[in-house]
PDB file of N, CA and C in Angstrom:
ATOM      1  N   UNK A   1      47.932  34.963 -18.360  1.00  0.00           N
ATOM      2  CA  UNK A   1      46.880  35.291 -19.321  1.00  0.00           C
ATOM      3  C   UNK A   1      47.180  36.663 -19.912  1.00  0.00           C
ATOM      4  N   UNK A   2      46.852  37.155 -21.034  1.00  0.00           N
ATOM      5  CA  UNK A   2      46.822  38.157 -21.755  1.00  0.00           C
ATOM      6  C   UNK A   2      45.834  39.381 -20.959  1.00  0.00           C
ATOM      7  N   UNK A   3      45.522  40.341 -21.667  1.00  0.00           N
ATOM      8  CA  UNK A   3      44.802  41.266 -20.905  1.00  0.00           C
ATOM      9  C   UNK A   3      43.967  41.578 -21.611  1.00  0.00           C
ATOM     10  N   UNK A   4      43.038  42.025 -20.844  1.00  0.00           N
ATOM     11  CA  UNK A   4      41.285  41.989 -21.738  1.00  0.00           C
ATOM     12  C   UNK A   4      41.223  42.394 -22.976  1.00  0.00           C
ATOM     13  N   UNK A   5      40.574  41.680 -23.698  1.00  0.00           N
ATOM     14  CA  UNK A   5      41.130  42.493 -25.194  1.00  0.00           C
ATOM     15  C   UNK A   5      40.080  41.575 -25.922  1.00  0.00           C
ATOM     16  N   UNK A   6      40.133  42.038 -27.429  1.00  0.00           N
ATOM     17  CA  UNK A   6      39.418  40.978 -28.377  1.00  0.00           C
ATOM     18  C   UNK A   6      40.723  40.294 -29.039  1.00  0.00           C
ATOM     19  N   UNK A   7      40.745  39.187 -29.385  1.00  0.00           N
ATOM     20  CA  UNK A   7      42.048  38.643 -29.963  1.00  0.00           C
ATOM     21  C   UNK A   7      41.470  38.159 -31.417  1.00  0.00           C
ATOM     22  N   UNK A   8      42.139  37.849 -32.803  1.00  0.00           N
ATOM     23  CA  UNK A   8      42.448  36.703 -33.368  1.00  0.00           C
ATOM     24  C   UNK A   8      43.051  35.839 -33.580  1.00  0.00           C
ATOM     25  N   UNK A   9      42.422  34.554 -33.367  1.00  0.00           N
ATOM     26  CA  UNK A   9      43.208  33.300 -32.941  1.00  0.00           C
ATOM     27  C   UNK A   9      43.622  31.963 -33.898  1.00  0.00           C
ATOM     28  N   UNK A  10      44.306  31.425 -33.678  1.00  0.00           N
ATOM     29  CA  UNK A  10      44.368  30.367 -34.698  1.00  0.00           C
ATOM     30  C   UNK A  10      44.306  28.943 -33.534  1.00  0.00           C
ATOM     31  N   UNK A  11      43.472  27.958 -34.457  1.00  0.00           N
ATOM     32  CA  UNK A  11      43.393  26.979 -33.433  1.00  0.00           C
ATOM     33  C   UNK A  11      44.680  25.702 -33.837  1.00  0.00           C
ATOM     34  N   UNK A  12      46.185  25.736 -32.314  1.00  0.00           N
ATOM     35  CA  UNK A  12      46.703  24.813 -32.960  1.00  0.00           C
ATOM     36  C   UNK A  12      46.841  23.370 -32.347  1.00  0.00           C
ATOM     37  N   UNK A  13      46.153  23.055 -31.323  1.00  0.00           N
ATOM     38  CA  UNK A  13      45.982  22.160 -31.006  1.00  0.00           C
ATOM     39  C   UNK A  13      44.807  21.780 -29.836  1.00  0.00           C
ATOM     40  N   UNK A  14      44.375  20.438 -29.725  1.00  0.00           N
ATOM     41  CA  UNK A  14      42.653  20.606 -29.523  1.00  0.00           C
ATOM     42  C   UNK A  14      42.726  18.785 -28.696  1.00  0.00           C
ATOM     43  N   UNK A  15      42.993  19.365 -27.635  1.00  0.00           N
ATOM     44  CA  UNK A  15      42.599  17.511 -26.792  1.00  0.00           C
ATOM     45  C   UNK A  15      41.899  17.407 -25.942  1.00  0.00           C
ATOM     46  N   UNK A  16      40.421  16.535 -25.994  1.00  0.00           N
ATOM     47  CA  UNK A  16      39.502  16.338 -25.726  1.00  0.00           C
ATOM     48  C   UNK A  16      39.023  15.515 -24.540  1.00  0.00           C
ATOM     49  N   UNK A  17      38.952  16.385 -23.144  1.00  0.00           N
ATOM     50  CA  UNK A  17      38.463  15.649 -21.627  1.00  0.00           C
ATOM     51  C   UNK A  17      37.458  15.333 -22.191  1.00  0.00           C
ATOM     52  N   UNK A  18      37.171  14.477 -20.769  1.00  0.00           N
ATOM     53  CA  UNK A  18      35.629  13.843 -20.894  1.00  0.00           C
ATOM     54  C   UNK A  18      34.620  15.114 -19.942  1.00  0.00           C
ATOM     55  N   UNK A  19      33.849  15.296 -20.904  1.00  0.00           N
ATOM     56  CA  UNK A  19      32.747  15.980 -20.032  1.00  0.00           C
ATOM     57  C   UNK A  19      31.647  15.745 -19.490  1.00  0.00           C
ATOM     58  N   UNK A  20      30.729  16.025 -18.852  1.00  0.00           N
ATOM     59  CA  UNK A  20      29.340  15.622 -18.254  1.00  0.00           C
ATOM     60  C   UNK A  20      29.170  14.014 -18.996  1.00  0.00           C
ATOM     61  N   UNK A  21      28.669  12.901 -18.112  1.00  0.00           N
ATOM     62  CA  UNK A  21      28.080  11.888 -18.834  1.00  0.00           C
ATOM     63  C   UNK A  21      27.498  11.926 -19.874  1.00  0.00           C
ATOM     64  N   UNK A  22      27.263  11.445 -21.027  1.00  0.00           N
ATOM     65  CA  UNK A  22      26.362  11.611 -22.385  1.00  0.00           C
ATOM     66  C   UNK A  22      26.933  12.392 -23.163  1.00  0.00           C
ATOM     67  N   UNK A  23      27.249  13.630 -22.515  1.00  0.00           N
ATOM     68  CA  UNK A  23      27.280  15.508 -23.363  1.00  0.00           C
ATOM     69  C   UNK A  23      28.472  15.000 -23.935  1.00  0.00           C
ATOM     70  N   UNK A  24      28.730  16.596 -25.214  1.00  0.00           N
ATOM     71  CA  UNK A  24      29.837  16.636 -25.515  1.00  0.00           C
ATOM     72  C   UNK A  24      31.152  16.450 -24.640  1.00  0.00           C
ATOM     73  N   UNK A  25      32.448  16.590 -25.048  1.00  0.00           N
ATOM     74  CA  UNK A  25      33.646  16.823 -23.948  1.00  0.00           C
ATOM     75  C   UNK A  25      33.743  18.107 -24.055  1.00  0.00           C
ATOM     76  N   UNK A  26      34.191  18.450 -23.510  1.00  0.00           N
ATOM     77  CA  UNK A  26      35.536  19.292 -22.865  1.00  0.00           C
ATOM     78  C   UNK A  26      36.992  19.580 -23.602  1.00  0.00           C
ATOM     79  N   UNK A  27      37.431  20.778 -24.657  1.00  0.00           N
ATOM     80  CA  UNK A  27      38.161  20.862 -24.743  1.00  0.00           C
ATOM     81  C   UNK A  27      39.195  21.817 -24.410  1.00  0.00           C
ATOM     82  N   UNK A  28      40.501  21.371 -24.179  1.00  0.00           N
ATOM     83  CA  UNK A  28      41.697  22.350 -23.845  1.00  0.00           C
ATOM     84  C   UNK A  28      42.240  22.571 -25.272  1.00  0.00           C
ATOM     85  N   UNK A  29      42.324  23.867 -25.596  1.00  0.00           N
ATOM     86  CA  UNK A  29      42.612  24.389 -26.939  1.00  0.00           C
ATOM     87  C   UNK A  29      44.123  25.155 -26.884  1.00  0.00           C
ATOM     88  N   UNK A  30      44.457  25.437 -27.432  1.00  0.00           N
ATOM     89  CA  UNK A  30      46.161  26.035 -27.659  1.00  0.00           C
ATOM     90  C   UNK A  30      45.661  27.038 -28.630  1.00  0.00           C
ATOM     91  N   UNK A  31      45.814  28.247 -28.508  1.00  0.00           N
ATOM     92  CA  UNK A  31      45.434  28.968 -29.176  1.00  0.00           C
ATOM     93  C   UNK A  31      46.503  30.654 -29.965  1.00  0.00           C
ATOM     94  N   UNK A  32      46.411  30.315 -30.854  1.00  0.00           N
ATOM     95  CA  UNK A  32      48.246  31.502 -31.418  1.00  0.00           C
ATOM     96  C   UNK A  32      47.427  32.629 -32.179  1.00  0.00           C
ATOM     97  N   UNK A  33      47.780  33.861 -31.181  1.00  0.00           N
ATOM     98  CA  UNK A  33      47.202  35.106 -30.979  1.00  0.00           C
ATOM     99  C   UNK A  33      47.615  35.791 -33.003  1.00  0.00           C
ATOM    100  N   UNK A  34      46.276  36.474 -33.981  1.00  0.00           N
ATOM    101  CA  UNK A  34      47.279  36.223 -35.119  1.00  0.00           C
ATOM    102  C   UNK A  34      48.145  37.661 -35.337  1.00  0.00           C
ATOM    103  N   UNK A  35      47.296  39.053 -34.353  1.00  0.00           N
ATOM    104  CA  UNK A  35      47.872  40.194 -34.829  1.00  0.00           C
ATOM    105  C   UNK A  35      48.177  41.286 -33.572  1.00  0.00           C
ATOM    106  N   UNK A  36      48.925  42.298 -33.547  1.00  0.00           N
ATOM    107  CA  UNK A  36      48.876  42.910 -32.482  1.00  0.00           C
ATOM    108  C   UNK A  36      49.976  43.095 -31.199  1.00  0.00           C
ATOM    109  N   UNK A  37      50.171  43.324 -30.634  1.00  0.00           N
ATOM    110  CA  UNK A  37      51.105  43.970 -29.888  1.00  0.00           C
ATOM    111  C   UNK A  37      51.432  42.054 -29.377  1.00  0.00           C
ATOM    112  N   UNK A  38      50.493  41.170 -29.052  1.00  0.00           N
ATOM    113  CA  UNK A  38      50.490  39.743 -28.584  1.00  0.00           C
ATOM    114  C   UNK A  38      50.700  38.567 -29.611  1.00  0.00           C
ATOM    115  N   UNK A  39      51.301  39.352 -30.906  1.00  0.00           N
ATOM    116  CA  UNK A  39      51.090  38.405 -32.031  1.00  0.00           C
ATOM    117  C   UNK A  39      52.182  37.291 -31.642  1.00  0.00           C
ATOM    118  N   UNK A  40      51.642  35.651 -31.981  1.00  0.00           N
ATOM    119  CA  UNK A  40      52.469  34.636 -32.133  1.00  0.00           C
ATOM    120  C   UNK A  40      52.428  33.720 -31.009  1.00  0.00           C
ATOM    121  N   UNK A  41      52.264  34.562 -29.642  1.00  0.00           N
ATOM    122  CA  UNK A  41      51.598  34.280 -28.171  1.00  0.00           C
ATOM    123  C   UNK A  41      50.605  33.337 -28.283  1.00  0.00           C
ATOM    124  N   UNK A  42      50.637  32.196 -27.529  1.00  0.00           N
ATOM    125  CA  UNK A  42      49.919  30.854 -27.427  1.00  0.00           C
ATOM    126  C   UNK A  42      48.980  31.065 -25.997  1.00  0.00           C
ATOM    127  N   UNK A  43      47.899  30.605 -26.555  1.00  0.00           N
ATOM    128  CA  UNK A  43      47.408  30.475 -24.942  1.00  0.00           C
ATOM    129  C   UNK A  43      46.395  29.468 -24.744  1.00  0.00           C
ATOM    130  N   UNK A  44      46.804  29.199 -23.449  1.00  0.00           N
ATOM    131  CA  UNK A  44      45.563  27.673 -23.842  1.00  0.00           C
ATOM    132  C   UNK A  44      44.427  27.918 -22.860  1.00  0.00           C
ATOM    133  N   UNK A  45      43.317  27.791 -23.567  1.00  0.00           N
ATOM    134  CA  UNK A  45      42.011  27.694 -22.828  1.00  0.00           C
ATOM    135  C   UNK A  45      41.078  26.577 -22.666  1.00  0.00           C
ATOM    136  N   UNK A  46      40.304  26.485 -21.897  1.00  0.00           N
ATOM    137  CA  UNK A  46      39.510  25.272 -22.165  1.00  0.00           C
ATOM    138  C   UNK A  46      38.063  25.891 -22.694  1.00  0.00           C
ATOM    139  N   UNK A  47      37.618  25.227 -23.219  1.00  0.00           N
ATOM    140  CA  UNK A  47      36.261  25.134 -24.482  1.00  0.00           C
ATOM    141  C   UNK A  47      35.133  23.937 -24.145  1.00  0.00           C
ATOM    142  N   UNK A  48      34.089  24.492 -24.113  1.00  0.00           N
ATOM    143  CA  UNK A  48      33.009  23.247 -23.656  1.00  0.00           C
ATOM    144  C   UNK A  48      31.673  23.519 -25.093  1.00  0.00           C
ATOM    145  N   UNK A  49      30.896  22.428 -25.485  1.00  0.00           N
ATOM    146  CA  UNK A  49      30.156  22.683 -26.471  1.00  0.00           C
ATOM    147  C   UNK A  49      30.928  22.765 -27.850  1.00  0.00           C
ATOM    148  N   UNK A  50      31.895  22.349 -27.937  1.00  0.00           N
ATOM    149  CA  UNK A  50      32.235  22.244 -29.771  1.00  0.00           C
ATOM    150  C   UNK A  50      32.346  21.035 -30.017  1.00  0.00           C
ATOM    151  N   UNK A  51      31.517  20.827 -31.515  1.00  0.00           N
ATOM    152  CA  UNK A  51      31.785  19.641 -31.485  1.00  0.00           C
ATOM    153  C   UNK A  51      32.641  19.305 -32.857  1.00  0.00           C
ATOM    154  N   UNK A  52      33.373  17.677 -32.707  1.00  0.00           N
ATOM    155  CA  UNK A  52      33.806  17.231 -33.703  1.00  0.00           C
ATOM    156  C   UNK A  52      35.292  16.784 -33.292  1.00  0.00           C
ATOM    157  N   UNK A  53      36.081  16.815 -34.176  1.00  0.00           N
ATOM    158  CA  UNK A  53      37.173  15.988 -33.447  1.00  0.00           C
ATOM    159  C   UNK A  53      38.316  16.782 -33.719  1.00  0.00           C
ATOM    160  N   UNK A  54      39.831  16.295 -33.143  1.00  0.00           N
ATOM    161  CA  UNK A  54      40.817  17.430 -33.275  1.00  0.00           C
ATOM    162  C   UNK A  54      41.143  17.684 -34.193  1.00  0.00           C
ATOM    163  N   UNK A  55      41.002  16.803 -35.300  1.00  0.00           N
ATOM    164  CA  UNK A  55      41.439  16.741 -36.631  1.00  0.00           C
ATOM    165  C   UNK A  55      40.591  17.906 -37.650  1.00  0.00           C
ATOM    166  N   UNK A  56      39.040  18.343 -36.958  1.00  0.00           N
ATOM    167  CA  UNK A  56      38.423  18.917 -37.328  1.00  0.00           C
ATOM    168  C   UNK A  56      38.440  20.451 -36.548  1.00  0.00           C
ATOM    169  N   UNK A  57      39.224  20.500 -35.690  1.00  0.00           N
ATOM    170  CA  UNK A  57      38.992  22.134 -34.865  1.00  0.00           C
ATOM    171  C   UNK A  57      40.878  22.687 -35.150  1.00  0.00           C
ATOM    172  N   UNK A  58      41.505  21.569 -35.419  1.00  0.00           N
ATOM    173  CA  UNK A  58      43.177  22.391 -35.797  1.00  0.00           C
ATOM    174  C   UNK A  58      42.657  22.954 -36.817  1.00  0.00           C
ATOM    175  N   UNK A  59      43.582  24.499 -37.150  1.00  0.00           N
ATOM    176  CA  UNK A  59      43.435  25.125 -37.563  1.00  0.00           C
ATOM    177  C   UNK A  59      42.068  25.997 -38.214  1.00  0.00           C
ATOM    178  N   UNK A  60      41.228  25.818 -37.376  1.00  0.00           N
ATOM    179  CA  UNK A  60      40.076  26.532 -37.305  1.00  0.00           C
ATOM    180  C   UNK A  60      40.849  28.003 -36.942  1.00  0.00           C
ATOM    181  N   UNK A  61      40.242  29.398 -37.485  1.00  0.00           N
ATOM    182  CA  UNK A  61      40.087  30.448 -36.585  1.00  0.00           C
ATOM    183  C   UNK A  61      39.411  30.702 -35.904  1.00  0.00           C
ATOM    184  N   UNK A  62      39.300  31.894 -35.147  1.00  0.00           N
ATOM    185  CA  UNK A  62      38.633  32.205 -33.887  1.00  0.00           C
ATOM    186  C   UNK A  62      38.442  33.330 -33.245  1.00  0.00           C
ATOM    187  N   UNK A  63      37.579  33.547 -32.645  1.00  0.00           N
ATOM    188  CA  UNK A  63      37.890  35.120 -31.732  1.00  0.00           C
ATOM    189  C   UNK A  63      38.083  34.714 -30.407  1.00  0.00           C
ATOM    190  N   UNK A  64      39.234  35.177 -29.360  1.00  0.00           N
ATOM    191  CA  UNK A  64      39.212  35.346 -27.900  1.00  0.00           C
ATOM    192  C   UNK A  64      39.080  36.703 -27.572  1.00  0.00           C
ATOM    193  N   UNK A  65      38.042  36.673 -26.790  1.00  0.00           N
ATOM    194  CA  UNK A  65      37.599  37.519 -25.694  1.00  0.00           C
ATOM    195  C   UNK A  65      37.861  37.446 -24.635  1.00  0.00           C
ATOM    196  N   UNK A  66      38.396  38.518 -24.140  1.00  0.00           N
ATOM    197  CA  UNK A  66      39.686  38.548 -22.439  1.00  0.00           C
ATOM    198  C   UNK A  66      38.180  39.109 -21.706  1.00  0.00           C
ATOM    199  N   UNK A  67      37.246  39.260 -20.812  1.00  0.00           N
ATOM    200  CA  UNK A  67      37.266  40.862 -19.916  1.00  0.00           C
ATOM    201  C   UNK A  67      36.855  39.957 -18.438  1.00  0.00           C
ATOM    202  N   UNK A  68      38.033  40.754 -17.636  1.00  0.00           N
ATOM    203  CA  UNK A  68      38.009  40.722 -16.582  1.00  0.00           C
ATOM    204  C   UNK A  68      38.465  39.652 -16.146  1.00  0.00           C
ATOM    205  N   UNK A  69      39.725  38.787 -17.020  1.00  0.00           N
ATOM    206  CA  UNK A  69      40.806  38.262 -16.939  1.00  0.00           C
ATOM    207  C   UNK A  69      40.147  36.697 -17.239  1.00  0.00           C
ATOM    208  N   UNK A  70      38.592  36.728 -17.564  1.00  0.00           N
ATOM    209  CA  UNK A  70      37.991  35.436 -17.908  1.00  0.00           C
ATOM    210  C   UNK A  70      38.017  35.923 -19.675  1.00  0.00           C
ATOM    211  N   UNK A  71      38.650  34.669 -19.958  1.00  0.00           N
ATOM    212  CA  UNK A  71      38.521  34.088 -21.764  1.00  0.00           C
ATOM    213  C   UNK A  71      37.139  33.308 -22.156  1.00  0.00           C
ATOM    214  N   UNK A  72      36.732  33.746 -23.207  1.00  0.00           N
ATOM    215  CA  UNK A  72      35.557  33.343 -23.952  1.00  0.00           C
ATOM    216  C   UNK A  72      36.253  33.506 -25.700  1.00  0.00           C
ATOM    217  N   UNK A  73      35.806  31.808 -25.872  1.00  0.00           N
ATOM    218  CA  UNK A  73      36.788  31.612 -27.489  1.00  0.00           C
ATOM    219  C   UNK A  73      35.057  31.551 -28.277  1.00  0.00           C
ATOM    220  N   UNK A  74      35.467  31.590 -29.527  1.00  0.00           N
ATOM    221  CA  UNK A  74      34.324  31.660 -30.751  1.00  0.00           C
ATOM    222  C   UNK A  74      35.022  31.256 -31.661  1.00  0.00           C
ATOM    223  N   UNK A  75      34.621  30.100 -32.329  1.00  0.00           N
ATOM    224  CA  UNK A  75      35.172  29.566 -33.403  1.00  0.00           C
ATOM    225  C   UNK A  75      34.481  30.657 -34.480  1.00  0.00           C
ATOM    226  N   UNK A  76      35.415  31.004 -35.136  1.00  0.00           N
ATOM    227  CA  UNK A  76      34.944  31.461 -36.559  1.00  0.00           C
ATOM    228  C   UNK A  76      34.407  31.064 -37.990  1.00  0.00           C
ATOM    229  N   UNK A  77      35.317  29.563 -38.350  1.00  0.00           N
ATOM    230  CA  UNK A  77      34.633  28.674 -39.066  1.00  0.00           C
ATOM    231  C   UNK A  77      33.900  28.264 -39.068  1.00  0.00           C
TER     232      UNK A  77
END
């Protein structure tokens, strides 16, 4: 993992576990860091609560948030 930091991200790929019965899924995201000492750096996180399909979250941007070696993503679009 990267080190605590705020990142901008680009979303490049997005495949969708199954999550809780009913609820949304679960996604594992691939995510390419866009500026900064980490630029180009991929990292994959998992994402719960977005919805829509992969076709709709590739190339979304984003913010990652590192602190304390736990990631928190924010779609920007």
């Amino acid at each position: 993992m990267i080190p605590d930091g705020t990142y901008d991200v680009f979303v490049v790929d997005a495949t969708p576990e199954p999550g809780e019965p009913g609820g949304p899924p679960v996604w594992h995201l691939e995510l390419t860091i866009l500026a900064g000492e980490h630029r180009s750096e991929v990292v994959a996180v998992r994402a719960a609560g977005l919805r829509g399909s992969e076709f709709d979250l590739i190339g979304i941007p984003g913010t990652l948030t590192v602190e304390g070696g736990e990631p928190r993503f924010r779609l920007d679009g």
